[in-house]
Every structure is written in C-alpha cells, then in structure tokens.
Protein backbone atom coordinates (compact mmCIF):
# COMPACT_ATOMS: atom_id res chain seq x y z
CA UNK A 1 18.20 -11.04 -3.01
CA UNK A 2 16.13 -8.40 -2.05
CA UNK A 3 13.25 -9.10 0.35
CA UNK A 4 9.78 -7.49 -0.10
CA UNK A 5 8.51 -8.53 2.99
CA UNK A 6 4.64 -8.48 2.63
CA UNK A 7 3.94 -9.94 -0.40
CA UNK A 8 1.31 -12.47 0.79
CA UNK A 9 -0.45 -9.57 1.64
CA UNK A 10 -1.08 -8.78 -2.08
CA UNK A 11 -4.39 -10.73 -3.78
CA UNK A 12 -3.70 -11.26 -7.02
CA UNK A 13 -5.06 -8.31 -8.94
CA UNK A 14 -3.78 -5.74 -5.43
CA UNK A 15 -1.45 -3.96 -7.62
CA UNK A 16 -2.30 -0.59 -9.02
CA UNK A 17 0.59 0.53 -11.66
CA UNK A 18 0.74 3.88 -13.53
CA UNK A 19 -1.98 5.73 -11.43
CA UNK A 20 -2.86 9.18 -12.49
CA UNK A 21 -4.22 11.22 -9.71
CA UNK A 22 -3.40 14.82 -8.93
CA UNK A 23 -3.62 14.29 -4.96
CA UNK A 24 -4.08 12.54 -2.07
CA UNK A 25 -7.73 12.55 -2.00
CA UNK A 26 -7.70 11.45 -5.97
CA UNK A 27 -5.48 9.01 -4.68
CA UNK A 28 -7.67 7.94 -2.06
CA UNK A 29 -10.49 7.62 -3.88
CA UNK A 30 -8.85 5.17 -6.35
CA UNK A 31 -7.42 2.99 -3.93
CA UNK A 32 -10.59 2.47 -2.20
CA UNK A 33 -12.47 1.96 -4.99
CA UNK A 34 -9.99 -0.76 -5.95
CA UNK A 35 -10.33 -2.15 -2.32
CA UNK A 36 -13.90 -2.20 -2.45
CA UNK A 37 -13.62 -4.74 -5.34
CA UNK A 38 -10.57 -6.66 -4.01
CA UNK A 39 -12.38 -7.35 -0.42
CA UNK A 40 -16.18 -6.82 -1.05
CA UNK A 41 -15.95 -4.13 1.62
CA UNK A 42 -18.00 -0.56 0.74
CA UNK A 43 -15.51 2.11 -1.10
CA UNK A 44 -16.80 4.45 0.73
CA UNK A 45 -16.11 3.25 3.97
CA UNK A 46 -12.94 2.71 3.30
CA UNK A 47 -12.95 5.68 1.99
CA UNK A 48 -13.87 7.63 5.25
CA UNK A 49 -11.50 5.52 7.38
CA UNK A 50 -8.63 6.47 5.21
CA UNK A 51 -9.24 9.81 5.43
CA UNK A 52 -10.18 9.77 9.36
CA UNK A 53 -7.20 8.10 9.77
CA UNK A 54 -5.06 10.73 7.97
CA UNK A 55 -6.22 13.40 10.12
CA UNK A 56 -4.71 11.59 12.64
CA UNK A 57 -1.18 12.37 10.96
CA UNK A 58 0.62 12.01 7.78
CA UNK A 59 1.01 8.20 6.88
CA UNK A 60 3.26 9.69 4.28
CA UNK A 61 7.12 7.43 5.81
CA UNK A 62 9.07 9.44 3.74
CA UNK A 63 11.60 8.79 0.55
CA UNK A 64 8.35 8.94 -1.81
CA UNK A 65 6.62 5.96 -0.08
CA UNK A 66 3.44 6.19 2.01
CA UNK A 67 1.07 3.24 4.04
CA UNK A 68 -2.22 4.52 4.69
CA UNK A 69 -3.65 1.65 7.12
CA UNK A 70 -7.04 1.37 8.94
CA UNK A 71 -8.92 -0.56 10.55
CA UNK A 72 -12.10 -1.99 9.23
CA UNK A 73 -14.67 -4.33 11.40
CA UNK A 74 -15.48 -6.54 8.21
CA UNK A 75 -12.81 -7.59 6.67
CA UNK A 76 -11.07 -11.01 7.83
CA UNK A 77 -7.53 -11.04 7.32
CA UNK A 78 -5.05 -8.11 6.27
CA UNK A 79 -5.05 -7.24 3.12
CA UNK A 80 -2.89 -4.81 0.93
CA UNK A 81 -3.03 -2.80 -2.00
CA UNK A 82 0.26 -1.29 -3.91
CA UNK A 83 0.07 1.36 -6.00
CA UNK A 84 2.74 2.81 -8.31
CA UNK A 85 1.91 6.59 -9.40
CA UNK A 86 2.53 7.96 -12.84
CA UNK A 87 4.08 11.30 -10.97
CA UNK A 88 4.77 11.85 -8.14
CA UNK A 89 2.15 13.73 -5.42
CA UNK A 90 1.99 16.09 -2.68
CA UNK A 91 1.31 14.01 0.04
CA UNK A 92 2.55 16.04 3.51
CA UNK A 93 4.69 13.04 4.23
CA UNK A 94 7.00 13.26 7.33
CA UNK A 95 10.31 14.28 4.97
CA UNK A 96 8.08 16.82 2.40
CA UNK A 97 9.15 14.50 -0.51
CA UNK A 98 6.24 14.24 -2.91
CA UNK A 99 5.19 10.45 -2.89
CA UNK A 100 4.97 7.75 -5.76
CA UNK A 101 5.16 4.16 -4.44
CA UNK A 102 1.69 3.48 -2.25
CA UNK A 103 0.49 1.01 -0.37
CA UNK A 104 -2.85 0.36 1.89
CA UNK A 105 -3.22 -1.81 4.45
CA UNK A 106 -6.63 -2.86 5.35
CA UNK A 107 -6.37 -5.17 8.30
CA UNK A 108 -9.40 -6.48 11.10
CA UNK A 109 -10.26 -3.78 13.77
CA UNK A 110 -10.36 -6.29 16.92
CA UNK A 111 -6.34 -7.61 16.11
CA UNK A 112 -3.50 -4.93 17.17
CA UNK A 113 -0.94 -7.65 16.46
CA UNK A 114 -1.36 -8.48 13.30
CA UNK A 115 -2.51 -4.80 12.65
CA UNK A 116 1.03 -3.75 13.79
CA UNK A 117 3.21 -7.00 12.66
CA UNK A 118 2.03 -6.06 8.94
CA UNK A 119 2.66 -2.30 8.96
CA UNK A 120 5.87 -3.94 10.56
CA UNK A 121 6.46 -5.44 7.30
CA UNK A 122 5.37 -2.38 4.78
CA UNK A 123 7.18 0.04 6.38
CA UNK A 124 10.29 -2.16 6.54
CA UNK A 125 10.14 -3.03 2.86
CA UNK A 126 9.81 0.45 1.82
CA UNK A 127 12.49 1.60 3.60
CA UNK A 128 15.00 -0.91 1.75
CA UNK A 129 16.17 1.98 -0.95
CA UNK A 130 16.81 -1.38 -3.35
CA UNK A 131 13.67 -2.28 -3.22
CA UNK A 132 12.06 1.05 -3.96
CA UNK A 133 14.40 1.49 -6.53
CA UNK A 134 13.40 -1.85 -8.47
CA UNK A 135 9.67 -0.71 -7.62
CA UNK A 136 9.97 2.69 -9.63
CA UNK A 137 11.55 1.13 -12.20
CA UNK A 138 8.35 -1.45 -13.09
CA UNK A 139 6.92 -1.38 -16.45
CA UNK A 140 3.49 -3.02 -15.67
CA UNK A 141 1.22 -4.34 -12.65
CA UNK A 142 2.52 -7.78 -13.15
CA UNK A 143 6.34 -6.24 -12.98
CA UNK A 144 5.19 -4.80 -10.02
CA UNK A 145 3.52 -7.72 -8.38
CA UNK A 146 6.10 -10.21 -9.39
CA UNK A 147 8.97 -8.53 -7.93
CA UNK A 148 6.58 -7.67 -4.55
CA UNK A 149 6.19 -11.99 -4.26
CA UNK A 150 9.48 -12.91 -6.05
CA UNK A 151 11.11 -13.75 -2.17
CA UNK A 152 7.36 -16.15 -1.31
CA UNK A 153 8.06 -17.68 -4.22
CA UNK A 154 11.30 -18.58 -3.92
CA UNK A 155 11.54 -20.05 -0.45
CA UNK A 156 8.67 -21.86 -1.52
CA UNK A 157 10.33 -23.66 -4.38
C-alpha cells in the first residue's frame, strides 16, 4: 500500500483538482486565495510570503511536483493545500520539468521542527513515483483527497 505521508495535513476541503493557471504567479494567487479561506489567514499575505520565499530558490523538487512552504506568525498548526493542475506549468523547478502536482505548506513561524518534519513528509511523498502516478491519474478533488488520507484511515480502522 502506498503511503501518502501527510495526509492529516489536508482540512477537508485542502484539495484543489483541475486548476487552470498559466503560471506560477496564477498559481500562486489561487492557492493563496484558497488558503486564505481554509485558515482565516489574509490571501495576500500569504501571498507575499510565497513569493518572498521563492526568490529565495525554486521550491519546484522536481518530477512535476513542487512544495512552496512559508512561514506565517498566525496560523497555529501546519496546514497543507494540494493542488492538481489541468496542464502542466513552467515552474523553474530544480530538474526543468514543467510542474502539475502542488502542494503548500503553511506551517507556524516560531517552530523549525515541525516546519521541517512536515516538508519531511511532502517531499518524501512526492518523491514515491507510485504515488504521483495515482495522483495524476485523479478524476475529482475527493479522488484526490481520498487517496492523499487512504493510509490515516486505514491504520485507524
């Protein structure tokens, strides 16, 4: 069984499928805007940090996937968003793949740990090529967040 990893990162409602932007500032845009309503932090603060944070380098992993992550002072816990793009986008990720599978990590600015323990978690998700590959092939948010908790749920049973 595959293993997503972070999947009690995910609110219900955190998954964005068949997004339309043209590039990573569209793409930015939506996923803080979506955020904004999933955390009751300002979109345009997150907004800001995911673009300050970008300048920093490319949070573009490679094999299509990207985790933009800040840091914001307000919110309590981490929290993540997925996103599944209709095409794939220029991102400048560390390979030069375009990417398509998304996912932002919002997590509290005073806690390195659980700041790094959660990227941890993305990054080692996305980088299980079975996992990906059941990701792309989602037909609908629920497809997507289903398969993204499917491991929680069943150690929980």
């Amino acid at each position: 069984m595959t293993t997503s990893g972070f999947g009690d990162l995910i609110a219900p409602g955190g998954v964005l499928f068949d997004v339309h932007v043209a590039n990573k500032r569209q793409l930015f845009g939506v996923l803080a805007t979506h955020a904004a309503r999933q955390t009751g932090l300002d979109s345009d603060q997150i907004l800001n940090a995911m673009i300050e944070r970008e300048q920093q380098g490319t949070t573009g992993f490679g094999a299509g996937t990207a985790i933009p992550h800040i840091r914001m002072p307000t919110v309590g816990r981490v929290v993540a968003i997925a996103a599944k793009l209709a095409m794939s986008i220029n991102y400048a990720a560390l390979d030069g793949l375009p990417v398509d599978l998304v996912v932002l990590m919002i997590a509290p600015s005073g806690n390195g740990a659980d700041h790094l323990k959660a990227l941890a978690r993305i990054s080692r998700a996305l980088r299980d090529r079975d996992l990906t590959s059941k990701l792309r092939g989602c037909a609908s948010a629920d497809a997507l967040q289903a398969l993204l908790t499917q491991d929680l749920q069943s150690r929980a049973a």
